[in-house]
N, C-alpha and C. Protein backbone atom coordinates (compact mmCIF):
# COMPACT_ATOMS: atom_id res chain seq x y z
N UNK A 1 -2.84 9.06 -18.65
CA UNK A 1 -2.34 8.02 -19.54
C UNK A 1 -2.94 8.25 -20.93
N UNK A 2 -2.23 8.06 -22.13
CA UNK A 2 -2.56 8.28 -23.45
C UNK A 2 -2.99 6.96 -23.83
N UNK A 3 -3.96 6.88 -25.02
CA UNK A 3 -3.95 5.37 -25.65
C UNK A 3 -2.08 4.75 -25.91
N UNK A 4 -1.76 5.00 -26.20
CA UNK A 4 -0.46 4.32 -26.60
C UNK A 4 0.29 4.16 -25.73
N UNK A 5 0.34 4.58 -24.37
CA UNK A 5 0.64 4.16 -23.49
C UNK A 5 -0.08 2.73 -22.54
N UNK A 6 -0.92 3.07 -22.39
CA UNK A 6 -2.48 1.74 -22.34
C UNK A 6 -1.93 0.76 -23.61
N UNK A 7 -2.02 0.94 -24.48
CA UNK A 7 -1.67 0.19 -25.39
C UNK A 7 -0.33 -0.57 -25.29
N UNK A 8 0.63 -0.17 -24.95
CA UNK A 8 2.09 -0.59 -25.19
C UNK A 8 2.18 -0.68 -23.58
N UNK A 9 1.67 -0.43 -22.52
CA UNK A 9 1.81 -1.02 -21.31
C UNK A 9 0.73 -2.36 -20.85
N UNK A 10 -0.41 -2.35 -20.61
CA UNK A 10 -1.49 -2.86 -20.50
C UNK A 10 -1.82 -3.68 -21.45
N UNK A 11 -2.24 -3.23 -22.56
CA UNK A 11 -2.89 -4.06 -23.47
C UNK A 11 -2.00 -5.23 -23.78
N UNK A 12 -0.79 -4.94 -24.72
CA UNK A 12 0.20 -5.76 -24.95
C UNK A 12 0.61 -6.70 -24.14
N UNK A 13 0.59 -6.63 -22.99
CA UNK A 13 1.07 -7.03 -21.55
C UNK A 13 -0.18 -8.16 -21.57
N UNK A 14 -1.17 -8.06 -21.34
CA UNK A 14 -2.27 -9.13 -21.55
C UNK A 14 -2.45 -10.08 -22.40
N UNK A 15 -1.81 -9.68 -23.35
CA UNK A 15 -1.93 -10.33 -24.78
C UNK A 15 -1.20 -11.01 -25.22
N UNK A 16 0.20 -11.48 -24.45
CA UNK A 16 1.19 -11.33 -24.73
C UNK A 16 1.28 -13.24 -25.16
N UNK A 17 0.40 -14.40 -24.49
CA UNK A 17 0.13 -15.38 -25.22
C UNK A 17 -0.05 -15.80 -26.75
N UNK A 18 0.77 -16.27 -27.03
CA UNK A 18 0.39 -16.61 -28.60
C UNK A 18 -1.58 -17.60 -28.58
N UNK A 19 -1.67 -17.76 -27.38
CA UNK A 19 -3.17 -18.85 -27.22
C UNK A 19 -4.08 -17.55 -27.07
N UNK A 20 -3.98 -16.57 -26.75
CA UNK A 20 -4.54 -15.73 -26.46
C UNK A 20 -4.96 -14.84 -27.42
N UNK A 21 -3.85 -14.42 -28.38
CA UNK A 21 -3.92 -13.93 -29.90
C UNK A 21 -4.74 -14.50 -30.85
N UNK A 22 -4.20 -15.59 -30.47
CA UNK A 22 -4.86 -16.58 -31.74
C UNK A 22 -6.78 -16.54 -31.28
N UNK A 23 -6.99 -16.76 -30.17
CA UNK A 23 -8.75 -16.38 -30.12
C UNK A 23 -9.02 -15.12 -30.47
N UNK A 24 -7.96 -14.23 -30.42
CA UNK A 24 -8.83 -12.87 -30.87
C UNK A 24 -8.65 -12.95 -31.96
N UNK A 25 -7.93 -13.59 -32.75
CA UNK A 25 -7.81 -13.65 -34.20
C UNK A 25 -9.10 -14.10 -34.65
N UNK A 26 -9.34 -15.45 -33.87
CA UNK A 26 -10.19 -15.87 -34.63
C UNK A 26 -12.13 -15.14 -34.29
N UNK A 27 -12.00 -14.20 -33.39
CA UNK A 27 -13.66 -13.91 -33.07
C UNK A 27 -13.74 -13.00 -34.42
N UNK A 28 -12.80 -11.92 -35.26
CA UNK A 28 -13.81 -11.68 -36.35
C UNK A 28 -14.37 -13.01 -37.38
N UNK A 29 -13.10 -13.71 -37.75
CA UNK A 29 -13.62 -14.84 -38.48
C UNK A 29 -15.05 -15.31 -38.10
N UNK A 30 -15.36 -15.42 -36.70
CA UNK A 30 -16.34 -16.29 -36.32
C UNK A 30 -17.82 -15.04 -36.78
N UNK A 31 -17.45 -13.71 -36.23
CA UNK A 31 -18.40 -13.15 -36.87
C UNK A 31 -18.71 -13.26 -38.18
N UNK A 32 -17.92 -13.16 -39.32
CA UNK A 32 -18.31 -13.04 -40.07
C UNK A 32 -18.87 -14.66 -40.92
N UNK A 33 -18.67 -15.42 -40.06
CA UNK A 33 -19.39 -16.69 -40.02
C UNK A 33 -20.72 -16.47 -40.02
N UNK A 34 -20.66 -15.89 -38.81
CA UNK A 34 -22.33 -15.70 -38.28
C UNK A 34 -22.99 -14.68 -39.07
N UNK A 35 -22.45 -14.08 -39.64
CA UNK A 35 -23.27 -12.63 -40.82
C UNK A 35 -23.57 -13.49 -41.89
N UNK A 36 -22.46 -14.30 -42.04
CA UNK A 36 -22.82 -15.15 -43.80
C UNK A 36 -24.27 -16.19 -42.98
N UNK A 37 -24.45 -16.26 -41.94
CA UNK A 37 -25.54 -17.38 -41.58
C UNK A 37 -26.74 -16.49 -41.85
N UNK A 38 -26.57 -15.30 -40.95
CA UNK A 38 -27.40 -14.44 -40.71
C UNK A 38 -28.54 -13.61 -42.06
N UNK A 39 -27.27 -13.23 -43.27
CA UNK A 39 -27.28 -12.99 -44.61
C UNK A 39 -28.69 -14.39 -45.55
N UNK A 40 -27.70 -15.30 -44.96
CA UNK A 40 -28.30 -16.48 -45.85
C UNK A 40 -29.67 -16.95 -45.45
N UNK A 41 -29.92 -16.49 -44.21
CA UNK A 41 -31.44 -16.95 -43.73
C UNK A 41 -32.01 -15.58 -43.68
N UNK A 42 -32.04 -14.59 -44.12
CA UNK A 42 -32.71 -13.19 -44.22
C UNK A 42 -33.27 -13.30 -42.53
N UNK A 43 -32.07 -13.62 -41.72
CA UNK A 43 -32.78 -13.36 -39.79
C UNK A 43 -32.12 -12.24 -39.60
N UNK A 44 -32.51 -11.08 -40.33
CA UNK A 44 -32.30 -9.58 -39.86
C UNK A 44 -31.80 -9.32 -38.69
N UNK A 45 -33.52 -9.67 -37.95
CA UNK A 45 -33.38 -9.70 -36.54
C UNK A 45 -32.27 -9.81 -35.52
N UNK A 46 -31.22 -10.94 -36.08
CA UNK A 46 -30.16 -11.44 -35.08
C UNK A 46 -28.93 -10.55 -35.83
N UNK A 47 -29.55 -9.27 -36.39
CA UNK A 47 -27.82 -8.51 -36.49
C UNK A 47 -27.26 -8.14 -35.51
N UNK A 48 -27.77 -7.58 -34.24
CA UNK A 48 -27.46 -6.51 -33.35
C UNK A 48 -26.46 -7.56 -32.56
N UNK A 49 -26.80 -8.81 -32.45
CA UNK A 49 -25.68 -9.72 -31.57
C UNK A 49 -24.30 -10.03 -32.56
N UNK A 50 -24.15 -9.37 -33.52
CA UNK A 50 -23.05 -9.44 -34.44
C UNK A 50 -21.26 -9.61 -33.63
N UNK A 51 -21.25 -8.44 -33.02
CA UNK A 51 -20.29 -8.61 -32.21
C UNK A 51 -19.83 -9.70 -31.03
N UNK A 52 -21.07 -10.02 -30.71
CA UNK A 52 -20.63 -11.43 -29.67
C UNK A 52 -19.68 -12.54 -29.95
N UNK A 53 -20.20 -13.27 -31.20
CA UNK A 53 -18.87 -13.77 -31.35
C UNK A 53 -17.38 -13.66 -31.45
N UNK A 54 -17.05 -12.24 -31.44
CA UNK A 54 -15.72 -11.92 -31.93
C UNK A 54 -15.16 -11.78 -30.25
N UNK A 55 -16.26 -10.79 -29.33
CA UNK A 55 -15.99 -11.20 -27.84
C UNK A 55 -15.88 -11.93 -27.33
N UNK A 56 -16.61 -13.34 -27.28
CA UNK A 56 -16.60 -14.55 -26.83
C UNK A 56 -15.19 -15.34 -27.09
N UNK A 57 -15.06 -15.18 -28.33
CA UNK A 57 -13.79 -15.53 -28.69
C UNK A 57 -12.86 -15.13 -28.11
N UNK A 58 -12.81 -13.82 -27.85
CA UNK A 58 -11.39 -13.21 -27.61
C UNK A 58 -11.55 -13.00 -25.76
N UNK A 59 -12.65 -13.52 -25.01
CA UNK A 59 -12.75 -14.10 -23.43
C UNK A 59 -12.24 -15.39 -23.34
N UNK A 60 -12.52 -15.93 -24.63
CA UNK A 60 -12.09 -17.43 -24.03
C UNK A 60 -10.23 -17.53 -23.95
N UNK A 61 -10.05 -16.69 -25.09
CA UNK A 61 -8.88 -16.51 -24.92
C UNK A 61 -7.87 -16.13 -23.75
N UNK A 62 -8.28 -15.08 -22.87
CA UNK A 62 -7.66 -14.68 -21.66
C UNK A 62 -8.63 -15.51 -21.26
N UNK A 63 -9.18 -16.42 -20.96
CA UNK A 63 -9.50 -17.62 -19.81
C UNK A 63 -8.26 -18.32 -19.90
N UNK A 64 -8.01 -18.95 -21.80
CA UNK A 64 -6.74 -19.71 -21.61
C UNK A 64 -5.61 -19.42 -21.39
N UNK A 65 -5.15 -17.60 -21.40
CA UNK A 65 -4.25 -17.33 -20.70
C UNK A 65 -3.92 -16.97 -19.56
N UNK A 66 -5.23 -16.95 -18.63
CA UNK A 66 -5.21 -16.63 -17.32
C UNK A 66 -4.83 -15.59 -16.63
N UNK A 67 -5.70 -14.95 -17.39
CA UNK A 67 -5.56 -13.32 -17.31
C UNK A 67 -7.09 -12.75 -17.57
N UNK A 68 -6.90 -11.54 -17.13
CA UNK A 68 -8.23 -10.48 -17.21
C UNK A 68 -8.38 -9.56 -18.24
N UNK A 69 -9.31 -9.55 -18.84
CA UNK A 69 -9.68 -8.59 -20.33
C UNK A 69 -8.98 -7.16 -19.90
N UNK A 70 -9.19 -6.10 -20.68
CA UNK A 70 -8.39 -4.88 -20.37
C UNK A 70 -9.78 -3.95 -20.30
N UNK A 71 -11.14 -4.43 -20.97
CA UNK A 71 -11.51 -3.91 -21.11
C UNK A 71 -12.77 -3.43 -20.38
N UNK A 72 -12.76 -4.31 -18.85
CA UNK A 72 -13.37 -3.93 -17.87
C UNK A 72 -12.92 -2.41 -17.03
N UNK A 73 -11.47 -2.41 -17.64
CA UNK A 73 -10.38 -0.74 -16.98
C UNK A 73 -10.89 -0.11 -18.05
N UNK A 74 -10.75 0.00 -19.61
CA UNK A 74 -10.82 0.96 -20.42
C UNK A 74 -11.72 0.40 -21.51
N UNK A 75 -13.16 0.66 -21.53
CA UNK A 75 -13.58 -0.19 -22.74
C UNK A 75 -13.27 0.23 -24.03
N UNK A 76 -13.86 1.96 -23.49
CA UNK A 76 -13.49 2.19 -24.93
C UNK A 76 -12.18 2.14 -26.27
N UNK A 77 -10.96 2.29 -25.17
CA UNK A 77 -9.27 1.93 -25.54
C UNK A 77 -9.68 0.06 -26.15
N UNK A 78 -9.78 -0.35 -25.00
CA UNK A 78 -9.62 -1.49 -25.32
C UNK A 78 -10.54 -2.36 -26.64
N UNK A 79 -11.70 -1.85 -27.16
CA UNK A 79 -11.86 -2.01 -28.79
C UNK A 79 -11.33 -1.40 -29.51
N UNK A 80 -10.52 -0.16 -29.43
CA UNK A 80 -9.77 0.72 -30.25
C UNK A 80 -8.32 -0.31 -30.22
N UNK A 81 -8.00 -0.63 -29.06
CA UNK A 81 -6.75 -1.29 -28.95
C UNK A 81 -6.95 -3.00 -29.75
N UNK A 82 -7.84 -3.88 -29.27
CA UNK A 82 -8.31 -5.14 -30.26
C UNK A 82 -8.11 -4.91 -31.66
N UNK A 83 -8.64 -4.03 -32.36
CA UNK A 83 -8.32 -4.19 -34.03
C UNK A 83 -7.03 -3.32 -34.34
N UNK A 84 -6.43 -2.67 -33.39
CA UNK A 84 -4.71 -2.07 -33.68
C UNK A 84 -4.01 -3.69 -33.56
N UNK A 85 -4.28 -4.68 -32.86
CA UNK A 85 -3.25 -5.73 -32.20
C UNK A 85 -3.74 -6.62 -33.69
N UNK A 86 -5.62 -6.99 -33.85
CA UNK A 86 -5.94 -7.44 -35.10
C UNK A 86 -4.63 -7.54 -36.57
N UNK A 87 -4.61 -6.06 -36.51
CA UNK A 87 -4.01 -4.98 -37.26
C UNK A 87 -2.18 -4.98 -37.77
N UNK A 88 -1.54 -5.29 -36.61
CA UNK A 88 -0.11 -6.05 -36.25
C UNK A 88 -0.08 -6.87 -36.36
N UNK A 89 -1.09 -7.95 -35.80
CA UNK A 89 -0.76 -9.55 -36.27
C UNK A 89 -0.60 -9.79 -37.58
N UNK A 90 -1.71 -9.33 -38.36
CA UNK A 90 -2.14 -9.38 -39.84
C UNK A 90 -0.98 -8.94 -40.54
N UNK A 91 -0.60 -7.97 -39.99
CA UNK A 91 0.57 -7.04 -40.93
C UNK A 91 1.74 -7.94 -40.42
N UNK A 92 2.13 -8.66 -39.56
CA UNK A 92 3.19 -9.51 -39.40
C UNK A 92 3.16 -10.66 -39.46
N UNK A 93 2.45 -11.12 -40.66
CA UNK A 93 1.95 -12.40 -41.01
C UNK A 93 1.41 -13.02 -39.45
N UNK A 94 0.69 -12.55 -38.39
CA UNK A 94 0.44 -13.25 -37.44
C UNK A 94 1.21 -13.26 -36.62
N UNK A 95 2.26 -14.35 -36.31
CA UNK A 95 2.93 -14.17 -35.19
C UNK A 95 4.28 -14.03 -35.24
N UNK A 96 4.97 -14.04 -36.58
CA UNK A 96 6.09 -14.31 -36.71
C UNK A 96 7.40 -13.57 -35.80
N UNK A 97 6.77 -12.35 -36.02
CA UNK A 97 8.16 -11.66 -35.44
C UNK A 97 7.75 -11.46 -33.73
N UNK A 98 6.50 -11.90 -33.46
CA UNK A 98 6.53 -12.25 -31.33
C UNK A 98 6.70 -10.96 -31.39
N UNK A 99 5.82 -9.69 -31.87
CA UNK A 99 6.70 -8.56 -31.33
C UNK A 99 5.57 -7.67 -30.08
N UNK A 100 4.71 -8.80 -29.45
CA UNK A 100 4.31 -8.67 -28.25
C UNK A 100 4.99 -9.34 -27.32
N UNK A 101 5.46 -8.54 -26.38
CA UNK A 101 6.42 -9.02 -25.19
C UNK A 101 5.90 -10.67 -24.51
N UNK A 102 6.79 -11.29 -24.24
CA UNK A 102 6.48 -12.48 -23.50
C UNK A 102 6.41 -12.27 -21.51
């Protein structure tokens, strides 16, 4: 299997909730919440957990869609695949054109 196959079978297929999108949308926001906290109190220390929020976010999301991350099968695809979908939403103002399968 190629990424773009994983991608356009699997990934998409998981994702395919607009409730589900929308948390992965929002875990970079939340990181970069937590960097401007992180920044503003010189707590160095707490960079390395940088990424958690953007994960957490985007678990809670397939909780509310009732479904399983992709990225217990493919991790490494599946962060390569998160900021390609990031990447489409953004470029399609978000959700407009649904052009993840229902």
């Amino acid at each position: 299997m190629t990424f773009e196959e994983f991608y356009n079978r699997d990934y998409r297929e998981r994702h395919a909730s607009p409730v589900c999108r929308l948390f992965h949308l929002l875990g970079p926001v939340a990181s970069a919440a937590y960097l401007g906290a992180v920044a503003e109190r010189g707590a160095w220390r707490w960079l390395p957990l940088l990424p958690v929020p953007t994960y957490l976010m985007a678990w809670v999301g397939h909780l509310a869609a009732g479904n399983r991350p992709t990225f217990f099968e493919h991790p490494i695809w599946s962060v390569r695949a998160y900021w390609k979908m990031i990447g489409e939403m953004v470029a399609d103002n978000l959700f407009p054109g649904q052009r993840v399968s229902r």
